[in-house]
N, C-alpha and C. Protein backbone atom coordinates (compact mmCIF):
# COMPACT_ATOMS: atom_id res chain seq x y z
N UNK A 1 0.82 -1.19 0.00
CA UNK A 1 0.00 0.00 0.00
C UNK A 1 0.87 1.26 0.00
N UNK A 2 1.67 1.32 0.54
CA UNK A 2 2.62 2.48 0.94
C UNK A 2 3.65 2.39 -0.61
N UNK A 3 3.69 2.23 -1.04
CA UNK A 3 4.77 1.87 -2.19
C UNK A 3 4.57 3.21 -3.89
N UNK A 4 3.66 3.18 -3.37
CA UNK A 4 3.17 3.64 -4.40
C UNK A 4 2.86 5.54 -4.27
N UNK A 5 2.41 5.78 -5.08
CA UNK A 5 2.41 7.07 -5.28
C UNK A 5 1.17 8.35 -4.41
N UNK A 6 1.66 8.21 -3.05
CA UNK A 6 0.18 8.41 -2.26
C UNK A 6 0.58 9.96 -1.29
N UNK A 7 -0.46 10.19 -1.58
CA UNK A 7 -0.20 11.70 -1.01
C UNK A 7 -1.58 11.57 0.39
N UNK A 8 -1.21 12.19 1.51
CA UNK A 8 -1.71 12.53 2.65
C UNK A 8 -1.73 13.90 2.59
N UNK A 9 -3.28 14.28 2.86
CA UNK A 9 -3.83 15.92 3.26
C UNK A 9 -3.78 16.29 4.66
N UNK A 10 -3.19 16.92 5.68
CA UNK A 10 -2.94 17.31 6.81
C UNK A 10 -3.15 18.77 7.06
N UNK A 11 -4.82 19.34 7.19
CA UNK A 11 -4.68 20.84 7.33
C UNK A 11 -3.78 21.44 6.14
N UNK A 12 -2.87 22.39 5.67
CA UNK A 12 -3.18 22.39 4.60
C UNK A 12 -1.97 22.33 3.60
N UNK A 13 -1.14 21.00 4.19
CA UNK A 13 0.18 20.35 4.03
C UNK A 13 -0.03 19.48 3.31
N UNK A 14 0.28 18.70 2.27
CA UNK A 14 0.55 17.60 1.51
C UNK A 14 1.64 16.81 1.86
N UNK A 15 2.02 16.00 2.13
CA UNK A 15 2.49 14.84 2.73
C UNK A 15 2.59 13.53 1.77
N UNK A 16 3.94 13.55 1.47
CA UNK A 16 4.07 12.12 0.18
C UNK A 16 5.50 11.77 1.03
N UNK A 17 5.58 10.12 0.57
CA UNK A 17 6.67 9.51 1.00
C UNK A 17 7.81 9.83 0.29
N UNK A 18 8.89 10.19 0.60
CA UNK A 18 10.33 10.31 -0.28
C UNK A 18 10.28 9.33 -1.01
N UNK A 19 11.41 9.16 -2.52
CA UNK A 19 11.54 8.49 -3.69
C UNK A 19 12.16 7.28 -2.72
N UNK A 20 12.92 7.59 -1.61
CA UNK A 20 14.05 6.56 -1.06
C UNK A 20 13.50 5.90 -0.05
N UNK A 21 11.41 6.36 -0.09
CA UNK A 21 11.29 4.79 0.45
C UNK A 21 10.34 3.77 0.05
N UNK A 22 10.73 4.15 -1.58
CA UNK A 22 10.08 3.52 -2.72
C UNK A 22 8.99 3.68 -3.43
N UNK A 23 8.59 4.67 -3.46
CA UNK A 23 7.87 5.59 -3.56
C UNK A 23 8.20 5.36 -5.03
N UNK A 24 7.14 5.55 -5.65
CA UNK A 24 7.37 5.51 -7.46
C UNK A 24 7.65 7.19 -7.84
N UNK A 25 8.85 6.59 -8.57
CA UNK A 25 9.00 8.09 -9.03
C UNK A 25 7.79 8.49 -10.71
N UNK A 26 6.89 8.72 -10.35
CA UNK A 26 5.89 8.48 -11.68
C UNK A 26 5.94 9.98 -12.32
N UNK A 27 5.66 10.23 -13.31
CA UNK A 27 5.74 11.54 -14.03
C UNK A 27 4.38 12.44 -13.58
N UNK A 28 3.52 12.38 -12.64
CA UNK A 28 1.99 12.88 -12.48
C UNK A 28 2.91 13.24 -10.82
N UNK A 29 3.40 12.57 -10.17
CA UNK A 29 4.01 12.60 -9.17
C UNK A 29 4.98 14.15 -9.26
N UNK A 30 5.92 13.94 -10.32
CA UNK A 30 6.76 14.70 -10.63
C UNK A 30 6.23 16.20 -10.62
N UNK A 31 5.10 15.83 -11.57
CA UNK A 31 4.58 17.50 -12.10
C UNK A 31 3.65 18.24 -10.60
N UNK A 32 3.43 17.04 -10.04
CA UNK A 32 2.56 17.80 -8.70
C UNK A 32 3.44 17.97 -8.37
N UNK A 33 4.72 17.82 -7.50
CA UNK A 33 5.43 18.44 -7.05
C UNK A 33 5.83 19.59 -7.01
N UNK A 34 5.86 19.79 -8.58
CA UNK A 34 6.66 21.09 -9.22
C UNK A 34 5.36 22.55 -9.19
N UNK A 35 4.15 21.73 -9.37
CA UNK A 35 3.12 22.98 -9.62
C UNK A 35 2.01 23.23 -8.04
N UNK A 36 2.34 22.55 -7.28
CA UNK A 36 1.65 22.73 -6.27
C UNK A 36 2.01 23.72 -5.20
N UNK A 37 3.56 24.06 -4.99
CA UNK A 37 4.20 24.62 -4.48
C UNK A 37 4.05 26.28 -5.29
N UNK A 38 4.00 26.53 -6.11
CA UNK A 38 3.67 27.77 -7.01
C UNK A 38 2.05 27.88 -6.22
N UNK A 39 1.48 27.35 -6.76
CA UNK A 39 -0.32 27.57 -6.22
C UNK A 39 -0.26 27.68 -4.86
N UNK A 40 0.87 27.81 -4.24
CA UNK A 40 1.11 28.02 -2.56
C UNK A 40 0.54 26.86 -1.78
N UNK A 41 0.78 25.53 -2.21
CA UNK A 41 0.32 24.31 -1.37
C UNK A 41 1.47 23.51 -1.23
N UNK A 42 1.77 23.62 0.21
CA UNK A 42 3.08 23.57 0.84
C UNK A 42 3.09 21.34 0.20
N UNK A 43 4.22 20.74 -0.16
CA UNK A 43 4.24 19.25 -0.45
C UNK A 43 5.82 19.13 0.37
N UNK A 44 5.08 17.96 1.47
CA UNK A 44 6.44 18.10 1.75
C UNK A 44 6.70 16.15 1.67
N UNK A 45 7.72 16.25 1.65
CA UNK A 45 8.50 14.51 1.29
C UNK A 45 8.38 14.03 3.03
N UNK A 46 8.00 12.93 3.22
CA UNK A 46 8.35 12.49 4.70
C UNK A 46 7.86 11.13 4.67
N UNK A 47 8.15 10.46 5.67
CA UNK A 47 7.71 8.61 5.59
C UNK A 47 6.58 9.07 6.07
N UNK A 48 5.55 8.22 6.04
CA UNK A 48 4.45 8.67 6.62
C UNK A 48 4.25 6.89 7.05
N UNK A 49 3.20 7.05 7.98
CA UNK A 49 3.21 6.05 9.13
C UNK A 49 1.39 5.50 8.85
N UNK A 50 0.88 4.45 9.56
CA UNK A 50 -0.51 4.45 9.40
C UNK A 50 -1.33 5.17 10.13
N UNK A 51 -0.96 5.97 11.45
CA UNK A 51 -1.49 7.27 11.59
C UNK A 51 -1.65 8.38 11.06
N UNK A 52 -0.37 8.69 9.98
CA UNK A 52 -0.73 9.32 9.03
C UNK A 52 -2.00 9.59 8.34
N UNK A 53 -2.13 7.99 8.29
CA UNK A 53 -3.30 7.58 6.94
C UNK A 53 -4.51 8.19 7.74
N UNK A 54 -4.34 7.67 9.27
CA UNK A 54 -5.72 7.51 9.58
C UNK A 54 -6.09 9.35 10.45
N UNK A 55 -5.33 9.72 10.25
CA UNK A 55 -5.45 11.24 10.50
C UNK A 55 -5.59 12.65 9.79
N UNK A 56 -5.47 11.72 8.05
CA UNK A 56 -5.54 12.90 7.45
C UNK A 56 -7.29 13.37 6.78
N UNK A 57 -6.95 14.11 6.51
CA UNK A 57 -8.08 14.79 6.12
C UNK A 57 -8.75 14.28 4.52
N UNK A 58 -7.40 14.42 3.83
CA UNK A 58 -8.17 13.58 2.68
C UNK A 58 -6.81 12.78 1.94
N UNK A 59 -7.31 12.03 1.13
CA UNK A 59 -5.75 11.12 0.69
C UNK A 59 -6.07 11.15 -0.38
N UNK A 60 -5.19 10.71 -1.53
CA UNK A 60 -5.06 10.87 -3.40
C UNK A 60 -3.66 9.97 -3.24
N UNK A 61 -3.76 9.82 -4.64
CA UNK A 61 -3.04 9.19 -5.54
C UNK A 61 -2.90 9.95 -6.79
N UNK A 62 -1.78 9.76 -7.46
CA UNK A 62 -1.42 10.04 -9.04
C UNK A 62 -1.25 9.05 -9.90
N UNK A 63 -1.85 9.05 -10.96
CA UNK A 63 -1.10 7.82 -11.92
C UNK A 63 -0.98 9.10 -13.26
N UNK A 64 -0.50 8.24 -14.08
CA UNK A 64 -0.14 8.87 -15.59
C UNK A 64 -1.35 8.56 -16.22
N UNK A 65 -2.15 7.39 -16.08
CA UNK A 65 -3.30 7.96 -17.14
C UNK A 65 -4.71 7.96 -16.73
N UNK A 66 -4.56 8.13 -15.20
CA UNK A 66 -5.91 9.04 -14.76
C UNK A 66 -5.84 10.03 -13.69
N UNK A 67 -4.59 10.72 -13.96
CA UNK A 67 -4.13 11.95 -12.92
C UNK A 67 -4.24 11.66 -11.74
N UNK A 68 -5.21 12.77 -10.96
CA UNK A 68 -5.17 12.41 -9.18
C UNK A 68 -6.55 12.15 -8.97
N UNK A 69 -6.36 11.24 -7.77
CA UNK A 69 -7.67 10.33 -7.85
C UNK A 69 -7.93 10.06 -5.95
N UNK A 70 -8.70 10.86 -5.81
CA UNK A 70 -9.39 11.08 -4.38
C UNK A 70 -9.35 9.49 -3.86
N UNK A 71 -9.11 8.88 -2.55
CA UNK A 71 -9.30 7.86 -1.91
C UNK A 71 -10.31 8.20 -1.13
N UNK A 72 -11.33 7.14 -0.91
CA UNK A 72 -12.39 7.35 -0.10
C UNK A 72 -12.46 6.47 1.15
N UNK A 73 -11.89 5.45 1.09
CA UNK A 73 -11.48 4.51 2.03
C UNK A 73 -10.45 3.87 2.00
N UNK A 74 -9.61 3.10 3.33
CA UNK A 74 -7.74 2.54 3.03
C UNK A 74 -8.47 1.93 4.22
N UNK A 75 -8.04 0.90 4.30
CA UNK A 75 -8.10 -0.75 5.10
C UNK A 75 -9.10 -0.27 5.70
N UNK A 76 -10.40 -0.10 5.01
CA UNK A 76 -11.76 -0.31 5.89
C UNK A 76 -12.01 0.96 6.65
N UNK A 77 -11.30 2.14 6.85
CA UNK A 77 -11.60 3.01 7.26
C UNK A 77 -11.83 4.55 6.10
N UNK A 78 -13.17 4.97 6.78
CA UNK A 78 -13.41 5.92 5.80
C UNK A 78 -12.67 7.16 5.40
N UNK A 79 -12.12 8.10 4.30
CA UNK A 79 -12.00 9.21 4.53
C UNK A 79 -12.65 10.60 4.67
N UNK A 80 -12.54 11.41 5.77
CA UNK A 80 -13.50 12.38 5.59
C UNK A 80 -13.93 12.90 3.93
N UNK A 81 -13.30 13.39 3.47
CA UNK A 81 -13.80 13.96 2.10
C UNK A 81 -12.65 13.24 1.03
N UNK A 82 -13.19 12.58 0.17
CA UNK A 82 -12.84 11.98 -1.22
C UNK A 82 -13.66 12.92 -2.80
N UNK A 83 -12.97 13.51 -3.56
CA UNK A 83 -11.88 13.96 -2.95
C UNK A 83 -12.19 15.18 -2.46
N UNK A 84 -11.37 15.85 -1.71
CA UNK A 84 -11.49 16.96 -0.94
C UNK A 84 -11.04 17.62 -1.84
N UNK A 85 -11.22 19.49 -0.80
CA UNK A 85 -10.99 20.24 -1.72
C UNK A 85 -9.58 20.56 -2.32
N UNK A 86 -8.47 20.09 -1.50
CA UNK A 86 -7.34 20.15 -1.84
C UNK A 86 -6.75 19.10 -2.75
N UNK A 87 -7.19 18.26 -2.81
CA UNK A 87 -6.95 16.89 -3.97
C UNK A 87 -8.01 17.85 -5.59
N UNK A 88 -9.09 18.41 -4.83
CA UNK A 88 -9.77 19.05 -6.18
C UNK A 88 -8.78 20.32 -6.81
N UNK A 89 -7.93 20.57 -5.51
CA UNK A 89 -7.79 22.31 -6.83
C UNK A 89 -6.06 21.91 -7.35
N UNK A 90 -5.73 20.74 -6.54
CA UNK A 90 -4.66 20.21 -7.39
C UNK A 90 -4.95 19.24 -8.66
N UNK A 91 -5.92 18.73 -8.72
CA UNK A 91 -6.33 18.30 -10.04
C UNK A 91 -6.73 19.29 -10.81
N UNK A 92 -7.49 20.24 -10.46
CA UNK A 92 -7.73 21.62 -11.51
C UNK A 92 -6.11 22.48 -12.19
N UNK A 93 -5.26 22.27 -11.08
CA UNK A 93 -3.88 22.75 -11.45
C UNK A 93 -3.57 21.78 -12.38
N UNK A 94 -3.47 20.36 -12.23
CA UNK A 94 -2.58 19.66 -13.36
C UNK A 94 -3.27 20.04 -14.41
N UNK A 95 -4.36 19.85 -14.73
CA UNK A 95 -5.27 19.53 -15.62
C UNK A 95 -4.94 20.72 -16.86
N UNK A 96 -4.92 21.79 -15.96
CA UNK A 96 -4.39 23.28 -16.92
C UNK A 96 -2.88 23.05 -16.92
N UNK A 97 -2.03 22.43 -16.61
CA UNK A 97 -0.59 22.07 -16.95
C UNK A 97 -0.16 21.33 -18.15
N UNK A 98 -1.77 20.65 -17.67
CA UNK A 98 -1.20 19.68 -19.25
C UNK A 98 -1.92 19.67 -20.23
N UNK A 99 -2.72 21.24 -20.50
CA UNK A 99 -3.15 21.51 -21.34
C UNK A 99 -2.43 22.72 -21.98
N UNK A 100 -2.00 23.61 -20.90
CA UNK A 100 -0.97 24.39 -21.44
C UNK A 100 0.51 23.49 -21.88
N UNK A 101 0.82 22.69 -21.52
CA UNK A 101 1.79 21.60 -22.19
C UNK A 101 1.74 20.92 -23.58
N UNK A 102 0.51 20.92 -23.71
CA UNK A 102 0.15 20.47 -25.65
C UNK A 102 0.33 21.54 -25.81
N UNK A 103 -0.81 22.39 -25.45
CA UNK A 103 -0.42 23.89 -26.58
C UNK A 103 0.41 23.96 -27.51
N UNK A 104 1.46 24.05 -26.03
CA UNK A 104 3.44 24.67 -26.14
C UNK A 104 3.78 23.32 -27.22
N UNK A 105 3.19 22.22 -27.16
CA UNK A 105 4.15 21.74 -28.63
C UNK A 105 3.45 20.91 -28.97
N UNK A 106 2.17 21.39 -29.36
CA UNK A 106 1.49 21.75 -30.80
C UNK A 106 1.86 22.94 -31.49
N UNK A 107 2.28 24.09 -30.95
CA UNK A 107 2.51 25.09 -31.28
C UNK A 107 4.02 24.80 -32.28
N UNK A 108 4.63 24.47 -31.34
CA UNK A 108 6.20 24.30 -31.60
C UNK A 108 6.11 23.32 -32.84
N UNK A 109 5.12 22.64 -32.74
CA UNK A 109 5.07 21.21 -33.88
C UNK A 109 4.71 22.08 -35.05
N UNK A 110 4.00 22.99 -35.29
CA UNK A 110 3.32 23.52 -36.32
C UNK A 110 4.34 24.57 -36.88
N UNK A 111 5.18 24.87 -36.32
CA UNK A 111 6.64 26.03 -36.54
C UNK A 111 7.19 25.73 -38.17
């Protein structure tokens, strides 16, 4: 469960496991990193524990071909909000990342 690409909501901190504790380094992973911190939503790298899980406010995931994806429940326990609003306005951020990302080369393609 932990292996993978999982982000914890904590008040109004993002919380993902470092690459070094196997943590997939996935490219949806990558770009939240880079654009969440601009939109002023603090991501910080840390092991996170199963209190973690069971304390946060809302939890997500990234993949490459269905972006970020609200968790609503992890071993039988519910999460308050799936997805919440902070899993929502970071999906509204990628979403315009990687639309301004074709643009830029479609544009460049058409040169």
């Amino acid at each position: 469960m932990y292996r993978r690409e999982y982000f914890v909501v904590k008040g109004e901190k993002v919380l993902t496991p470092p690459l070094a504790s196997g943590c997939l380094e996935g490219v949806t992973r990558g770009i939240l990193m880079e654009i969440a911190p601009e939109a002023g939503i603090s991501v910080i790298e840390q092991t996170l524990k199963p209190e973690d899980f069971a304390s946060a406010s809302e939890i997500f995931i990234t993949s490459t071909n269905r972006n970020i994806i609200g968790v609503g429940e992890i071993a039988g326990q519910k999460v308050p909000v799936a997805p919440g609003p902070i899993t929502k306005r970071l999906d509204e951020l990628f979403d315009v990342y990687i639309t301004e990302y074709v643009s830029r080369r479609l544009a460049a393609a058409t040169r």
